[in-house]
C-alpha atoms as a PDB file:
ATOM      1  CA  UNK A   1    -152.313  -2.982-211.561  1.00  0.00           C
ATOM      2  CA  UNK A   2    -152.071   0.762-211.983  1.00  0.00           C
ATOM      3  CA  UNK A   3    -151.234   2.957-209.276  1.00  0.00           C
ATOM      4  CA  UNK A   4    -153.678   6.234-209.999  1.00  0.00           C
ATOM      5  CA  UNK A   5    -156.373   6.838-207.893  1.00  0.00           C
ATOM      6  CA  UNK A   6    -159.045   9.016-208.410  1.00  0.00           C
ATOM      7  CA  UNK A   7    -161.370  11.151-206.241  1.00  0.00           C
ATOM      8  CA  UNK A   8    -164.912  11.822-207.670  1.00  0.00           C
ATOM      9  CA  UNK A   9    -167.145  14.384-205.429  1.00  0.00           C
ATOM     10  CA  UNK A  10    -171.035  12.949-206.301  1.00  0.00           C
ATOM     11  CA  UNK A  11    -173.060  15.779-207.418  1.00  0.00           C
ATOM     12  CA  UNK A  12    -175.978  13.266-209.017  1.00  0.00           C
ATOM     13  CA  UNK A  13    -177.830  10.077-207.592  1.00  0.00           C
ATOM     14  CA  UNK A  14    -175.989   7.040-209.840  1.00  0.00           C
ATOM     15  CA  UNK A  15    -177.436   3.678-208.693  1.00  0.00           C
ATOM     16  CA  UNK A  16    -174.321   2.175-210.064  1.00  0.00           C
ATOM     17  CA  UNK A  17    -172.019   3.910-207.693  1.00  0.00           C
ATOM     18  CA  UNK A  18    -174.180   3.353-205.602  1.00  0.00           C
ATOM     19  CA  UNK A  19    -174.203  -0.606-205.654  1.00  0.00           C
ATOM     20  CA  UNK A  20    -170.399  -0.775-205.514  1.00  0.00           C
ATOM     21  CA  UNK A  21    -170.044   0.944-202.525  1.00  0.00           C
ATOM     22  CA  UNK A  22    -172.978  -1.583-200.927  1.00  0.00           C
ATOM     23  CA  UNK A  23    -170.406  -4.211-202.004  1.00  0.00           C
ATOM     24  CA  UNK A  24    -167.690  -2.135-200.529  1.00  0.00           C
ATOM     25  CA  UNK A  25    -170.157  -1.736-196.704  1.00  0.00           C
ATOM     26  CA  UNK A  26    -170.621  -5.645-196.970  1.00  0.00           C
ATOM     27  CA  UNK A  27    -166.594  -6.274-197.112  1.00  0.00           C
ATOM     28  CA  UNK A  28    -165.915  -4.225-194.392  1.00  0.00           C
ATOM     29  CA  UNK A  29    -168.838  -3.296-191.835  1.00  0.00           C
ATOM     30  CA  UNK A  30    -171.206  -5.963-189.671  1.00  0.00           C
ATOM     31  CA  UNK A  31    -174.514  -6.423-191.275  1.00  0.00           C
ATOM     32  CA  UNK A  32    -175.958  -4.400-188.494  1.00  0.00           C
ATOM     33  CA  UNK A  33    -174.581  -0.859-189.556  1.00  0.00           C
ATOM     34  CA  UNK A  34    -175.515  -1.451-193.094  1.00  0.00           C
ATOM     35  CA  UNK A  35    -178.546   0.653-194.400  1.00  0.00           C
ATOM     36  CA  UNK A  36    -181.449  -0.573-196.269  1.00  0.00           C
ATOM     37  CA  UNK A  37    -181.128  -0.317-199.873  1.00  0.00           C
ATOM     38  CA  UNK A  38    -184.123   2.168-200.317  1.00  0.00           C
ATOM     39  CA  UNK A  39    -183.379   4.689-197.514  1.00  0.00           C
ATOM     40  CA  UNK A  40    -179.893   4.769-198.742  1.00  0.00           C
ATOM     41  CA  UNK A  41    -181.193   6.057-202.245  1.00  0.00           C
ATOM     42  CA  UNK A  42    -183.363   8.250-200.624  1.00  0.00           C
ATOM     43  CA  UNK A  43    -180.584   9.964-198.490  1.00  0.00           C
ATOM     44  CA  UNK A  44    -178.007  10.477-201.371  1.00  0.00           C
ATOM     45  CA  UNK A  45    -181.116  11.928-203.502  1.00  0.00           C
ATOM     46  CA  UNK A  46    -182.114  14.200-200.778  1.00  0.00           C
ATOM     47  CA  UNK A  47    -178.677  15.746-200.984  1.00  0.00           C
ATOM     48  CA  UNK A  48    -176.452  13.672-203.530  1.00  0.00           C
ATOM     49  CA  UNK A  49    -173.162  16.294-202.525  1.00  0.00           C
ATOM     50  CA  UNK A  50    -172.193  14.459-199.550  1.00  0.00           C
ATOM     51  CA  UNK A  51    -170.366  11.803-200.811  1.00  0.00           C
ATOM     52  CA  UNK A  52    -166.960  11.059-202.496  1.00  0.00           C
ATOM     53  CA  UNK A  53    -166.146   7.993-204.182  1.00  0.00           C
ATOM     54  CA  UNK A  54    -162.410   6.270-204.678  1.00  0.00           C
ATOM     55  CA  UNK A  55    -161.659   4.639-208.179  1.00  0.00           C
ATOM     56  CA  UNK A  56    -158.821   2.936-208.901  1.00  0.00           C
ATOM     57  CA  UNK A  57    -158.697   0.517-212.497  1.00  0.00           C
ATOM     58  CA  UNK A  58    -162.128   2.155-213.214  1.00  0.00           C
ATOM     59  CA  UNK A  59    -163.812   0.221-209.938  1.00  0.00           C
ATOM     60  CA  UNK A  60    -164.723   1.867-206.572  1.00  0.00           C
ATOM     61  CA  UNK A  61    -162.569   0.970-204.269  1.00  0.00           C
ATOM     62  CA  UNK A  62    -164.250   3.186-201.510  1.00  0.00           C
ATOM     63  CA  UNK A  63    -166.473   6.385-200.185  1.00  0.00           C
ATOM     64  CA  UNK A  64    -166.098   8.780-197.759  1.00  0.00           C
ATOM     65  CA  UNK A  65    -170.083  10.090-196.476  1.00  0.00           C
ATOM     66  CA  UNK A  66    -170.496  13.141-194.952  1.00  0.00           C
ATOM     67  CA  UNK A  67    -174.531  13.855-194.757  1.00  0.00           C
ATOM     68  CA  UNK A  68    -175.720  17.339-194.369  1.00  0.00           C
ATOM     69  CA  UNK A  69    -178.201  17.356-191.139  1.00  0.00           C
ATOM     70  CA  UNK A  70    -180.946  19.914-189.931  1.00  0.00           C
ATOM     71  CA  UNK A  71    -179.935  21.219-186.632  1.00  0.00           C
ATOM     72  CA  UNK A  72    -182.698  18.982-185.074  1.00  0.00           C
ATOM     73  CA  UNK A  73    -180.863  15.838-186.686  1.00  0.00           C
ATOM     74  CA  UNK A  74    -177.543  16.487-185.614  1.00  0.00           C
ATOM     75  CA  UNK A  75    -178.632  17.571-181.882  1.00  0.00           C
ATOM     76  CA  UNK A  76    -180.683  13.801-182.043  1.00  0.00           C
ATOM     77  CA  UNK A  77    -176.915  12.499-182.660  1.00  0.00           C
ATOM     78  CA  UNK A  78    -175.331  14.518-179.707  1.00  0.00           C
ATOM     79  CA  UNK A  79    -178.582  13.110-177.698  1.00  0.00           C
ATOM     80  CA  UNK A  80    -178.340   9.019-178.966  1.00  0.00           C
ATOM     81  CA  UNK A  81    -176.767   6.885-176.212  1.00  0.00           C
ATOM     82  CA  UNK A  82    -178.654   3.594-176.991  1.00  0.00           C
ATOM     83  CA  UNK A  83    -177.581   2.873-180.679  1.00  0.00           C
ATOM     84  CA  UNK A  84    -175.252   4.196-183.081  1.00  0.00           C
ATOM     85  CA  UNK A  85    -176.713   7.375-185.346  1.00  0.00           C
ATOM     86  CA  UNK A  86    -176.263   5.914-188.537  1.00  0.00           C
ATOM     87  CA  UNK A  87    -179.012   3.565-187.695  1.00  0.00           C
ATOM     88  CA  UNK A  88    -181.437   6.048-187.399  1.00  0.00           C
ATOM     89  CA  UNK A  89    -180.930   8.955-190.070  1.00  0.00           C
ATOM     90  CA  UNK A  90    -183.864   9.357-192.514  1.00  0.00           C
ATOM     91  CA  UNK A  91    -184.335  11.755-195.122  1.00  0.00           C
ATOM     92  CA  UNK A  92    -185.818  14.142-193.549  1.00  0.00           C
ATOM     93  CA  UNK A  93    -182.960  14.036-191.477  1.00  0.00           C
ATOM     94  CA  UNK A  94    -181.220  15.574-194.341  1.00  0.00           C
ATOM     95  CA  UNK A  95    -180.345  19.213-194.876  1.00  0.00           C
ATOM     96  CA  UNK A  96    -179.765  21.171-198.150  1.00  0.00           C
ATOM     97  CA  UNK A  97    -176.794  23.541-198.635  1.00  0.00           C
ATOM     98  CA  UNK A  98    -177.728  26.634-197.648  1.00  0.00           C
ATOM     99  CA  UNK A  99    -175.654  29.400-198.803  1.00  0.00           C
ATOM    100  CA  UNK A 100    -174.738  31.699-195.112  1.00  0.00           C
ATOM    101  CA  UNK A 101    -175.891  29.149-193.399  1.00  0.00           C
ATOM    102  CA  UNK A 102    -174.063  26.462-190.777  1.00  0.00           C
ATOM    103  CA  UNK A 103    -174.797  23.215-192.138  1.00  0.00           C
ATOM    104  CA  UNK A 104    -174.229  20.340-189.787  1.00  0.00           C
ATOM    105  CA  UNK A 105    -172.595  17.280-191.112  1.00  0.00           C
ATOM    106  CA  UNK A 106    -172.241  13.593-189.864  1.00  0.00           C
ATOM    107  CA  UNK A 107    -169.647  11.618-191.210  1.00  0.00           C
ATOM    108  CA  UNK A 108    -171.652   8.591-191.748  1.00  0.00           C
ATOM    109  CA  UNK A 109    -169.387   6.054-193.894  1.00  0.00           C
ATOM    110  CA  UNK A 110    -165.672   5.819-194.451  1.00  0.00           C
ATOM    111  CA  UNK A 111    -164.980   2.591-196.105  1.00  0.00           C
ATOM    112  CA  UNK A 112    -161.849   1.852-198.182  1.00  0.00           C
ATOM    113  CA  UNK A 113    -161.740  -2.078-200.110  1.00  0.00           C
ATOM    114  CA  UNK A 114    -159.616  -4.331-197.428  1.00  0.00           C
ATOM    115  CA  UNK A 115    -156.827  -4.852-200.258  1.00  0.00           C
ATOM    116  CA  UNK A 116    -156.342  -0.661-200.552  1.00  0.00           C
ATOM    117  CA  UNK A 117    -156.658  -0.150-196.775  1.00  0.00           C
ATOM    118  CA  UNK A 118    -153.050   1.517-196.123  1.00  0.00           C
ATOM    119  CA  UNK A 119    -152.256   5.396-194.759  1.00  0.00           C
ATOM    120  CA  UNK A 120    -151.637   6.567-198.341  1.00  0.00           C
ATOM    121  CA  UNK A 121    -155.015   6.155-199.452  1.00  0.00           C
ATOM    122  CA  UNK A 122    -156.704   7.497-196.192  1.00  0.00           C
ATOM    123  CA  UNK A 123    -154.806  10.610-196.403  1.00  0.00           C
ATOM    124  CA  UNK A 124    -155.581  10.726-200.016  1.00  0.00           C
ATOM    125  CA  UNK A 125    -159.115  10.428-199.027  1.00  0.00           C
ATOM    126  CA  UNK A 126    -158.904  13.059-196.715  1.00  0.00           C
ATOM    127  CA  UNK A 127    -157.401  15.438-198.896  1.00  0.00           C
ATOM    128  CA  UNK A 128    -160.196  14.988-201.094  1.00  0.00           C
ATOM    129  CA  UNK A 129    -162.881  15.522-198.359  1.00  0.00           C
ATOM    130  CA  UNK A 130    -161.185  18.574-197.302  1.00  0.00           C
ATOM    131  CA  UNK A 131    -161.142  20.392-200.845  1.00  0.00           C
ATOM    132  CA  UNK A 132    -164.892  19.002-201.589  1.00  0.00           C
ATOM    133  CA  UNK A 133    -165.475  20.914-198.384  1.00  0.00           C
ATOM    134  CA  UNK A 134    -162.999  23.605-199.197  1.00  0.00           C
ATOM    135  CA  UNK A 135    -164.991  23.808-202.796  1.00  0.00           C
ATOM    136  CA  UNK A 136    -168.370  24.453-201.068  1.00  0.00           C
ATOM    137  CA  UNK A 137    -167.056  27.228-198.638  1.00  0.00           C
ATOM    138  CA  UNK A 138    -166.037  28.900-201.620  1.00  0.00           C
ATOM    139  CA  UNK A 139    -169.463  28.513-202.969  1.00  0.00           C
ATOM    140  CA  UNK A 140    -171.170  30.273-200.056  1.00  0.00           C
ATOM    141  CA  UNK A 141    -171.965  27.169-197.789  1.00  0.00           C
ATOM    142  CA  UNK A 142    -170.289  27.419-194.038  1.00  0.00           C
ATOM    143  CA  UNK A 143    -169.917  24.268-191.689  1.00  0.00           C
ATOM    144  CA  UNK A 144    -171.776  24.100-188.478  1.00  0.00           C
ATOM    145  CA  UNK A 145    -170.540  20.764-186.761  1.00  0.00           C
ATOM    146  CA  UNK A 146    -169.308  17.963-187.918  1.00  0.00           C
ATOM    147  CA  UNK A 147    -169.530  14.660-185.631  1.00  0.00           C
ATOM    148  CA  UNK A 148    -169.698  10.775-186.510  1.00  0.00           C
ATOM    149  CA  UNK A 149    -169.403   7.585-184.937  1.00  0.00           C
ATOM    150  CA  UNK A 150    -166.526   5.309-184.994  1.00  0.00           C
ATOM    151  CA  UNK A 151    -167.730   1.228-184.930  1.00  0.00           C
ATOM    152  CA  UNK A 152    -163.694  -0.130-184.535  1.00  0.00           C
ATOM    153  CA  UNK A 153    -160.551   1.360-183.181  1.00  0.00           C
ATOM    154  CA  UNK A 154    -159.359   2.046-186.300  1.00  0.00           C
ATOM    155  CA  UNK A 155    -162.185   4.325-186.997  1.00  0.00           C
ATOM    156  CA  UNK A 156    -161.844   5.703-183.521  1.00  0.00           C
ATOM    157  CA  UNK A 157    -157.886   6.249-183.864  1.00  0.00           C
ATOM    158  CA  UNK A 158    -158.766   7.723-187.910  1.00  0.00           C
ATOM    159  CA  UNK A 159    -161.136  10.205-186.412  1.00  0.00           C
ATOM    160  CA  UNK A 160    -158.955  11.150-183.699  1.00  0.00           C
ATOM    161  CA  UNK A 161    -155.834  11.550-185.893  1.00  0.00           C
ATOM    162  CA  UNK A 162    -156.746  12.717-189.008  1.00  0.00           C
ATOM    163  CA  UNK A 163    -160.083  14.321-188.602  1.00  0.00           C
ATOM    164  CA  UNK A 164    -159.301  16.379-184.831  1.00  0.00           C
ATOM    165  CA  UNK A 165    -162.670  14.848-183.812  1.00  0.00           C
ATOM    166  CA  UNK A 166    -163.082  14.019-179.698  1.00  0.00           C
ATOM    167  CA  UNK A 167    -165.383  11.726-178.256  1.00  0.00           C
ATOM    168  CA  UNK A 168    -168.519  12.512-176.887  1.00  0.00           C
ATOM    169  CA  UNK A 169    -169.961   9.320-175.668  1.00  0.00           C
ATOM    170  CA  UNK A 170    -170.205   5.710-175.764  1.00  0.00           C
ATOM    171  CA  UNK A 171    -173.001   4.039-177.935  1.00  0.00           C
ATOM    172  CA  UNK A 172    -173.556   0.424-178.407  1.00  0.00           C
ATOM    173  CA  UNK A 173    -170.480  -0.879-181.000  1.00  0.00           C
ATOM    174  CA  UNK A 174    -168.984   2.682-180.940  1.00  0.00           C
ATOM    175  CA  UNK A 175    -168.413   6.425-180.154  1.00  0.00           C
ATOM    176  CA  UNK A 176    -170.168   8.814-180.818  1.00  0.00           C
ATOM    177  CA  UNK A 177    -167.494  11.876-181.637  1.00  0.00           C
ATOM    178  CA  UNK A 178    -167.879  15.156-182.312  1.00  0.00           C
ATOM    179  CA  UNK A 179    -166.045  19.192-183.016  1.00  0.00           C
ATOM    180  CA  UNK A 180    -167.190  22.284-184.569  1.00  0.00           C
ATOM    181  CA  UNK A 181    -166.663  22.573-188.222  1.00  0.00           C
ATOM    182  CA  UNK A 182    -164.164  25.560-187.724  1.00  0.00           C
ATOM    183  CA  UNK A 183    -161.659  23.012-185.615  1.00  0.00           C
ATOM    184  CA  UNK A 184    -162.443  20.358-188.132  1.00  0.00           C
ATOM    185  CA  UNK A 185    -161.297  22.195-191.222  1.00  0.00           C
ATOM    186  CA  UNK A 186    -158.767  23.353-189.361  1.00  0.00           C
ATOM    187  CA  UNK A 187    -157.374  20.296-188.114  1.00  0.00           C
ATOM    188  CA  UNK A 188    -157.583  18.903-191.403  1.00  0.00           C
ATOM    189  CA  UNK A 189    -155.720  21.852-192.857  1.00  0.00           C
ATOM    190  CA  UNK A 190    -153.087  20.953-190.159  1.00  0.00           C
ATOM    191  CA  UNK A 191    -152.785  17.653-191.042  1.00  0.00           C
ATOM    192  CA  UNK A 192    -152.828  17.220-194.719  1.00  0.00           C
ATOM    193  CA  UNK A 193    -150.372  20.316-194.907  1.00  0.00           C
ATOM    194  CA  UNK A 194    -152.331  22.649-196.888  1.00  0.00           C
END
Protein backbone atom coordinates (compact mmCIF):
# COMPACT_ATOMS: atom_id res chain seq x y z
CA UNK A 1 0.00 0.00 0.00
CA UNK A 2 1.30 3.34 -1.20
CA UNK A 3 1.22 6.28 0.84
CA UNK A 4 0.29 9.25 -1.91
CA UNK A 5 -2.86 10.72 -1.81
CA UNK A 6 -4.35 12.74 -4.23
CA UNK A 7 -6.85 15.64 -4.29
CA UNK A 8 -8.98 16.00 -7.51
CA UNK A 9 -11.34 19.32 -7.58
CA UNK A 10 -14.54 17.92 -9.97
CA UNK A 11 -15.04 20.30 -12.70
CA UNK A 12 -17.33 17.58 -14.88
CA UNK A 13 -20.33 15.21 -13.88
CA UNK A 14 -18.42 11.47 -13.90
CA UNK A 15 -20.99 8.82 -12.86
CA UNK A 16 -18.06 6.74 -11.90
CA UNK A 17 -16.85 9.04 -9.23
CA UNK A 18 -19.81 9.39 -8.55
CA UNK A 19 -20.74 5.68 -7.56
CA UNK A 20 -17.64 5.32 -5.38
CA UNK A 21 -18.38 7.95 -3.24
CA UNK A 22 -22.22 6.34 -2.85
CA UNK A 23 -20.16 3.34 -1.65
CA UNK A 24 -18.09 5.62 0.43
CA UNK A 25 -21.91 7.49 2.09
CA UNK A 26 -23.11 3.77 2.66
CA UNK A 27 -19.79 2.88 4.86
CA UNK A 28 -20.04 5.70 6.86
CA UNK A 29 -23.52 7.65 7.11
CA UNK A 30 -27.19 6.06 8.29
CA UNK A 31 -29.32 5.28 5.36
CA UNK A 32 -31.40 8.24 6.29
CA UNK A 33 -28.88 11.09 5.24
CA UNK A 34 -28.11 9.36 2.05
CA UNK A 35 -29.53 11.06 -1.17
CA UNK A 36 -31.37 9.45 -3.90
CA UNK A 37 -29.30 8.40 -6.69
CA UNK A 38 -31.02 10.76 -9.30
CA UNK A 39 -31.15 14.05 -7.32
CA UNK A 40 -27.60 13.48 -6.47
CA UNK A 41 -26.70 13.54 -10.31
CA UNK A 42 -28.79 16.29 -10.75
CA UNK A 43 -27.07 18.46 -8.00
CA UNK A 44 -23.38 17.77 -9.08
CA UNK A 45 -24.63 18.58 -12.83
CA UNK A 46 -26.25 21.72 -11.78
CA UNK A 47 -22.88 22.88 -10.52
CA UNK A 48 -20.27 19.91 -10.83
CA UNK A 49 -17.36 22.50 -8.96
CA UNK A 50 -18.41 21.76 -5.57
CA UNK A 51 -16.90 18.72 -4.90
CA UNK A 52 -13.39 17.22 -4.24
CA UNK A 53 -12.62 13.72 -4.35
CA UNK A 54 -9.64 11.70 -2.30
CA UNK A 55 -7.70 8.90 -4.28
CA UNK A 56 -5.36 6.87 -2.90
CA UNK A 57 -4.10 3.35 -5.08
CA UNK A 58 -6.26 4.85 -7.92
CA UNK A 59 -9.72 4.29 -5.68
CA UNK A 60 -11.72 7.06 -3.89
CA UNK A 61 -11.23 6.89 -0.66
CA UNK A 62 -13.45 10.04 0.08
CA UNK A 63 -15.20 13.63 -0.89
CA UNK A 64 -15.49 16.69 0.62
CA UNK A 65 -19.15 18.62 -0.82
CA UNK A 66 -19.51 22.03 -0.62
CA UNK A 67 -22.84 23.02 -2.80
CA UNK A 68 -23.20 26.49 -4.05
CA UNK A 69 -26.85 27.79 -2.78
CA UNK A 70 -29.14 30.78 -3.95
CA UNK A 71 -29.56 33.09 -1.11
CA UNK A 72 -33.18 31.72 -0.74
CA UNK A 73 -31.60 28.10 -0.22
CA UNK A 74 -29.16 28.87 2.24
CA UNK A 75 -31.62 31.26 4.37
CA UNK A 76 -34.17 27.81 4.14
CA UNK A 77 -31.00 26.13 6.00
CA UNK A 78 -30.61 28.95 8.68
CA UNK A 79 -34.65 28.55 8.94
CA UNK A 80 -34.81 24.26 9.13
CA UNK A 81 -35.32 23.13 12.74
CA UNK A 82 -37.32 19.90 11.98
CA UNK A 83 -34.80 17.87 9.78
CA UNK A 84 -31.37 18.12 8.74
CA UNK A 85 -30.75 20.39 5.30
CA UNK A 86 -29.18 17.88 3.37
CA UNK A 87 -32.47 16.16 3.20
CA UNK A 88 -34.06 18.74 1.49
CA UNK A 89 -31.66 20.49 -1.16
CA UNK A 90 -32.86 20.19 -4.79
CA UNK A 91 -31.43 21.55 -7.77
CA UNK A 92 -32.87 24.43 -7.93
CA UNK A 93 -31.49 24.87 -4.72
CA UNK A 94 -28.27 25.20 -6.49
CA UNK A 95 -26.41 28.36 -7.42
CA UNK A 96 -23.88 29.01 -10.26
CA UNK A 97 -20.58 30.86 -9.69
CA UNK A 98 -21.11 34.16 -10.21
CA UNK A 99 -18.14 36.21 -10.76
CA UNK A 100 -18.60 39.59 -7.91
CA UNK A 101 -21.01 37.88 -6.48
CA UNK A 102 -21.37 36.17 -2.69
CA UNK A 103 -22.10 32.70 -3.31
CA UNK A 104 -23.44 30.80 -0.36
CA UNK A 105 -22.15 27.38 0.25
CA UNK A 106 -23.33 24.34 2.42
CA UNK A 107 -20.96 21.86 3.24
CA UNK A 108 -23.11 18.97 2.54
CA UNK A 109 -20.77 15.71 2.70
CA UNK A 110 -17.42 15.06 4.29
CA UNK A 111 -16.81 11.42 4.19
CA UNK A 112 -13.34 9.80 4.38
CA UNK A 113 -13.26 5.45 3.93
CA UNK A 114 -13.29 4.14 7.81
CA UNK A 115 -9.70 2.49 7.17
CA UNK A 116 -8.15 6.27 6.08
CA UNK A 117 -10.12 8.09 8.81
CA UNK A 118 -6.99 9.65 10.82
CA UNK A 119 -6.06 13.70 11.32
CA UNK A 120 -3.53 13.50 8.46
CA UNK A 121 -5.94 12.95 5.87
CA UNK A 122 -8.62 15.45 7.24
CA UNK A 123 -6.18 18.16 7.26
CA UNK A 124 -5.06 17.06 3.91
CA UNK A 125 -8.59 17.35 2.90
CA UNK A 126 -8.91 20.60 4.17
CA UNK A 127 -6.02 21.97 2.59
CA UNK A 128 -7.43 20.96 -0.55
CA UNK A 129 -10.88 22.58 0.08
CA UNK A 130 -9.24 25.70 1.03
CA UNK A 131 -7.06 26.16 -2.28
CA UNK A 132 -10.19 24.83 -4.51
CA UNK A 133 -11.78 27.78 -2.75
CA UNK A 134 -8.66 29.85 -2.79
CA UNK A 135 -8.55 28.91 -6.80
CA UNK A 136 -12.08 30.33 -7.39
CA UNK A 137 -11.49 33.69 -5.47
CA UNK A 138 -8.79 34.15 -7.76
CA UNK A 139 -11.12 33.53 -10.57
CA UNK A 140 -13.55 36.30 -9.61
CA UNK A 141 -16.05 34.24 -7.39
CA UNK A 142 -16.39 35.68 -3.55
CA UNK A 143 -17.95 33.54 -0.63
CA UNK A 144 -21.11 34.62 1.00
CA UNK A 145 -21.69 32.02 3.92
CA UNK A 146 -20.75 28.92 4.39
CA UNK A 147 -22.83 26.65 6.98
CA UNK A 148 -23.47 22.72 7.21
CA UNK A 149 -24.74 20.27 9.48
CA UNK A 150 -22.82 17.94 11.57
CA UNK A 151 -24.84 14.22 12.06
CA UNK A 152 -21.95 12.84 14.89
CA UNK A 153 -19.60 14.50 17.26
CA UNK A 154 -16.92 13.98 15.21
CA UNK A 155 -18.43 16.04 12.54
CA UNK A 156 -19.49 18.52 15.15
CA UNK A 157 -15.86 18.66 16.84
CA UNK A 158 -14.30 18.68 12.73
CA UNK A 159 -16.43 21.68 12.01
CA UNK A 160 -15.67 23.37 15.11
CA UNK A 161 -11.89 22.78 14.90
CA UNK A 162 -10.88 22.84 11.61
CA UNK A 163 -13.51 24.69 9.73
CA UNK A 164 -14.18 27.89 12.63
CA UNK A 165 -17.88 27.02 12.06
CA UNK A 166 -20.40 27.71 15.36
CA UNK A 167 -23.58 26.22 15.90
CA UNK A 168 -26.70 27.63 15.12
CA UNK A 169 -29.26 25.17 16.17
CA UNK A 170 -30.28 21.77 16.92
CA UNK A 171 -31.99 19.63 14.12
CA UNK A 172 -33.09 16.12 14.40
CA UNK A 173 -29.55 13.80 14.30
CA UNK A 174 -27.47 17.06 14.21
CA UNK A 175 -26.48 20.79 14.16
CA UNK A 176 -27.08 22.91 12.05
CA UNK A 177 -23.70 25.31 12.01
CA UNK A 178 -22.92 28.17 10.40
CA UNK A 179 -20.07 31.58 9.75
CA UNK A 180 -19.56 34.00 7.07
CA UNK A 181 -17.28 32.96 4.34
CA UNK A 182 -14.71 35.76 5.28
CA UNK A 183 -14.21 33.96 8.99
CA UNK A 184 -14.29 30.65 7.25
CA UNK A 185 -11.40 31.21 4.89
CA UNK A 186 -9.89 32.79 7.43
CA UNK A 187 -10.04 30.28 9.99
CA UNK A 188 -8.96 27.84 7.60
CA UNK A 189 -5.99 29.97 6.65
CA UNK A 190 -5.28 29.90 10.46
CA UNK A 191 -5.39 26.49 10.78
CA UNK A 192 -3.75 24.80 7.92
CA UNK A 193 -0.86 27.48 8.26
CA UNK A 194 -1.00 29.09 5.01
Amino acid sequence: MTTAVEFQILKDFDPTILEACRRLDKLVYAAEFIKDIELETALIRKNPRSRIVVWHDSRVIGYREFLPLTTEAFDLFLNTHDQVFDLLIKPDFISPWIKSVPVDLYGSSAVIHPDYQHKLINVSMQQAEFLALRELESEGYQIGRFGGTAVSKGGEKTAKEMAGLEASHEVPGGIAMVSSGKAYMAHLDRYLGF
